[in-house]
C-alpha atoms as a PDB file:
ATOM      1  CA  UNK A   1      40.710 240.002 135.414  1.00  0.00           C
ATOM      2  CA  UNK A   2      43.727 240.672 137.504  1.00  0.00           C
ATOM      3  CA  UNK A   3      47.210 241.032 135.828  1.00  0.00           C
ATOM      4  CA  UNK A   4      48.734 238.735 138.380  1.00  0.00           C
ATOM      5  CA  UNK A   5      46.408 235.715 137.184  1.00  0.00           C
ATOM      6  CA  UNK A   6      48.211 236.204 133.859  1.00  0.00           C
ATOM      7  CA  UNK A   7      51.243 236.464 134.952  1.00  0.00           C
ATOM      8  CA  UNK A   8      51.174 233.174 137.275  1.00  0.00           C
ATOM      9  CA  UNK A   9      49.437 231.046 133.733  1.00  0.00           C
ATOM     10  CA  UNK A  10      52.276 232.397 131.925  1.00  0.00           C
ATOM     11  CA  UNK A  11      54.952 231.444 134.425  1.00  0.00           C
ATOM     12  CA  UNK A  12      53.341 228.402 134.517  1.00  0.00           C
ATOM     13  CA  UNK A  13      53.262 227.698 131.186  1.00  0.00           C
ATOM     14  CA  UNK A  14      57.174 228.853 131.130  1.00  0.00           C
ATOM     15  CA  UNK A  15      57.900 226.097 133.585  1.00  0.00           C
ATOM     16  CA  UNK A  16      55.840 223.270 132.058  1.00  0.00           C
ATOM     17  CA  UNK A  17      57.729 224.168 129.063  1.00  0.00           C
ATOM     18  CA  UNK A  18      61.132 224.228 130.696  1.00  0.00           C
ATOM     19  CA  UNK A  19      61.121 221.265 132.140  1.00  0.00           C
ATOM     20  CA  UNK A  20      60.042 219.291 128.734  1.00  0.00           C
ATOM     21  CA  UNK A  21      62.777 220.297 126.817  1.00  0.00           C
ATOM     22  CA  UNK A  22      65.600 219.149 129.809  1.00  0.00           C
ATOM     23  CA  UNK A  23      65.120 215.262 127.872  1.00  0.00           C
ATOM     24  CA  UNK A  24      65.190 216.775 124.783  1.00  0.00           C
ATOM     25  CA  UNK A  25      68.519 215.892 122.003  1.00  0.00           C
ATOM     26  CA  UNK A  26      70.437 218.413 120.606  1.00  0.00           C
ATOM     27  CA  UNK A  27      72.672 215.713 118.591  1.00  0.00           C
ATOM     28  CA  UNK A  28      71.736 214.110 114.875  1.00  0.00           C
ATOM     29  CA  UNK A  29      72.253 210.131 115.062  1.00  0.00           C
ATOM     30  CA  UNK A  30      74.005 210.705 111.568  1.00  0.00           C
ATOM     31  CA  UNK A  31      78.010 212.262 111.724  1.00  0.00           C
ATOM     32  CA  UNK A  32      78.693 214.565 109.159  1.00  0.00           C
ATOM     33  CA  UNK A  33      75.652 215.665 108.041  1.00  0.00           C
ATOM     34  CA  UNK A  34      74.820 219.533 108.095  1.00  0.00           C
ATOM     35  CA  UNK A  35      72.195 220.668 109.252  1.00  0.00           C
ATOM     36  CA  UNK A  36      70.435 224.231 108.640  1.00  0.00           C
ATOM     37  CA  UNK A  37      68.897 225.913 111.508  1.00  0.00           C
ATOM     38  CA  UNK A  38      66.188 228.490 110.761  1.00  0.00           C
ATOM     39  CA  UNK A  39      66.290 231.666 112.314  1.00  0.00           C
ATOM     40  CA  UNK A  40      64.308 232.131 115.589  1.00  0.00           C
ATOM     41  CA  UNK A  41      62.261 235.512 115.100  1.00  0.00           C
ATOM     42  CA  UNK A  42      62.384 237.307 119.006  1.00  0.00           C
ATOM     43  CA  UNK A  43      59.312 239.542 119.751  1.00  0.00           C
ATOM     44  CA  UNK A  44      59.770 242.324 122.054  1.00  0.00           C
ATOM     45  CA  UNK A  45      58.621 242.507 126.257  1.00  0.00           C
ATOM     46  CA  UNK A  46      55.561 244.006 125.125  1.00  0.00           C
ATOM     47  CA  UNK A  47      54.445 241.669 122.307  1.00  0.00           C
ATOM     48  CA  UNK A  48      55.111 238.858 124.416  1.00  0.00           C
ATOM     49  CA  UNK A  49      53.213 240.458 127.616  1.00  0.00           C
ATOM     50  CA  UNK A  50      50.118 241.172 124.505  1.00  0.00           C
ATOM     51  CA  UNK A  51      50.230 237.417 124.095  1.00  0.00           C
ATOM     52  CA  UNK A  52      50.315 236.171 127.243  1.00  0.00           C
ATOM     53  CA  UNK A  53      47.212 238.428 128.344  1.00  0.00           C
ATOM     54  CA  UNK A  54      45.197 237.626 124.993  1.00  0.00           C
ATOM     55  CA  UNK A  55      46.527 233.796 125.953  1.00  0.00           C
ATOM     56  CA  UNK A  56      44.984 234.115 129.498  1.00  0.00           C
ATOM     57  CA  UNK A  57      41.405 235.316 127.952  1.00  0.00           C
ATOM     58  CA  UNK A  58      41.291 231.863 126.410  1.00  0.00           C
ATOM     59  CA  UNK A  59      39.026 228.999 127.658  1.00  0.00           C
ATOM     60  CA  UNK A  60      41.077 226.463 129.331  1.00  0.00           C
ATOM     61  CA  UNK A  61      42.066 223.443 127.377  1.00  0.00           C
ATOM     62  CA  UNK A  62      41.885 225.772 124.439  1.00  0.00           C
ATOM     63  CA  UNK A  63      43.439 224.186 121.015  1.00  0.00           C
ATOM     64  CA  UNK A  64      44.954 227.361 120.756  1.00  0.00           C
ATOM     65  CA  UNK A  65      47.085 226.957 123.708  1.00  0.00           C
ATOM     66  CA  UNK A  66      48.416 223.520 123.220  1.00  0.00           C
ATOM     67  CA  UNK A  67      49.522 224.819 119.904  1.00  0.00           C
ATOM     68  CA  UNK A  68      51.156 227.831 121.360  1.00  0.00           C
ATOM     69  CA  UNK A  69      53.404 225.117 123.693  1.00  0.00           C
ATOM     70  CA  UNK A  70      54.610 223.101 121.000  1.00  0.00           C
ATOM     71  CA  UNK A  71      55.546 226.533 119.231  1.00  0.00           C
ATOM     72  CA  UNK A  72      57.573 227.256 121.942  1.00  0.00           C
ATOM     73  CA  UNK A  73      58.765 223.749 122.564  1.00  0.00           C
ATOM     74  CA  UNK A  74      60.320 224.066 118.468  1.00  0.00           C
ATOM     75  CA  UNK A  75      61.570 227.326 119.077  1.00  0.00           C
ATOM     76  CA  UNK A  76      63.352 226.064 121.896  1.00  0.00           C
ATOM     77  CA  UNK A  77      65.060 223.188 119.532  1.00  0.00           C
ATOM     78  CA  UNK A  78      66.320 226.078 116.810  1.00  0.00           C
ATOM     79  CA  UNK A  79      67.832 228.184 119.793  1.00  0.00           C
ATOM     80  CA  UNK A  80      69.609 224.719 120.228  1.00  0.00           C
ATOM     81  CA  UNK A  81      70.499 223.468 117.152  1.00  0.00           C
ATOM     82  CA  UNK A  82      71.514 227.075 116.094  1.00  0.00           C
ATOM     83  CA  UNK A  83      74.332 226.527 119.147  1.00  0.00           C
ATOM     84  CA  UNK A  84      78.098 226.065 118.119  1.00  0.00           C
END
């Protein structure tokens, strides 16, 4: 398999992703309520290229995969709420 087929799923996947959370709220409904963000763990260039080609060797449609979008789609949301 070539490393630019991974590469172009990934982006791919990075841009499906992006443009989901543009509609997404940042504000609670409720004033003056605090709310606790949990920390967002980062992985390192190399972790994350691991991923993506272990990702790529997946079937497509893989359960796997969806799950690994709405994991970023929530980590996305803590990088948000965790804003001043």
């Amino acid at each position: 398999m070539s490393n630019a087929r991974c590469w172009k799923q990934l982006l791919a996947a990075l841009a499906i992703i992006t443009s989901l959370l543009s509609g997404c709220a940042t504000v609670g409904s409720e004033p003056g309520i605090a709310t606790v963000c949990p920390p967002v763990v980062e992985y390192s260039r190399e972790f994350q290229a691991r991923a993506a080609e272990e990702l790529a060797r997946l079937p497509h449609g893989s359960a796997i995969a969806e799950m690994l979008s709405d994991y970023a789609v929530i980590r996305d949301q803590v990088r948000m709420c965790s804003r001043p």
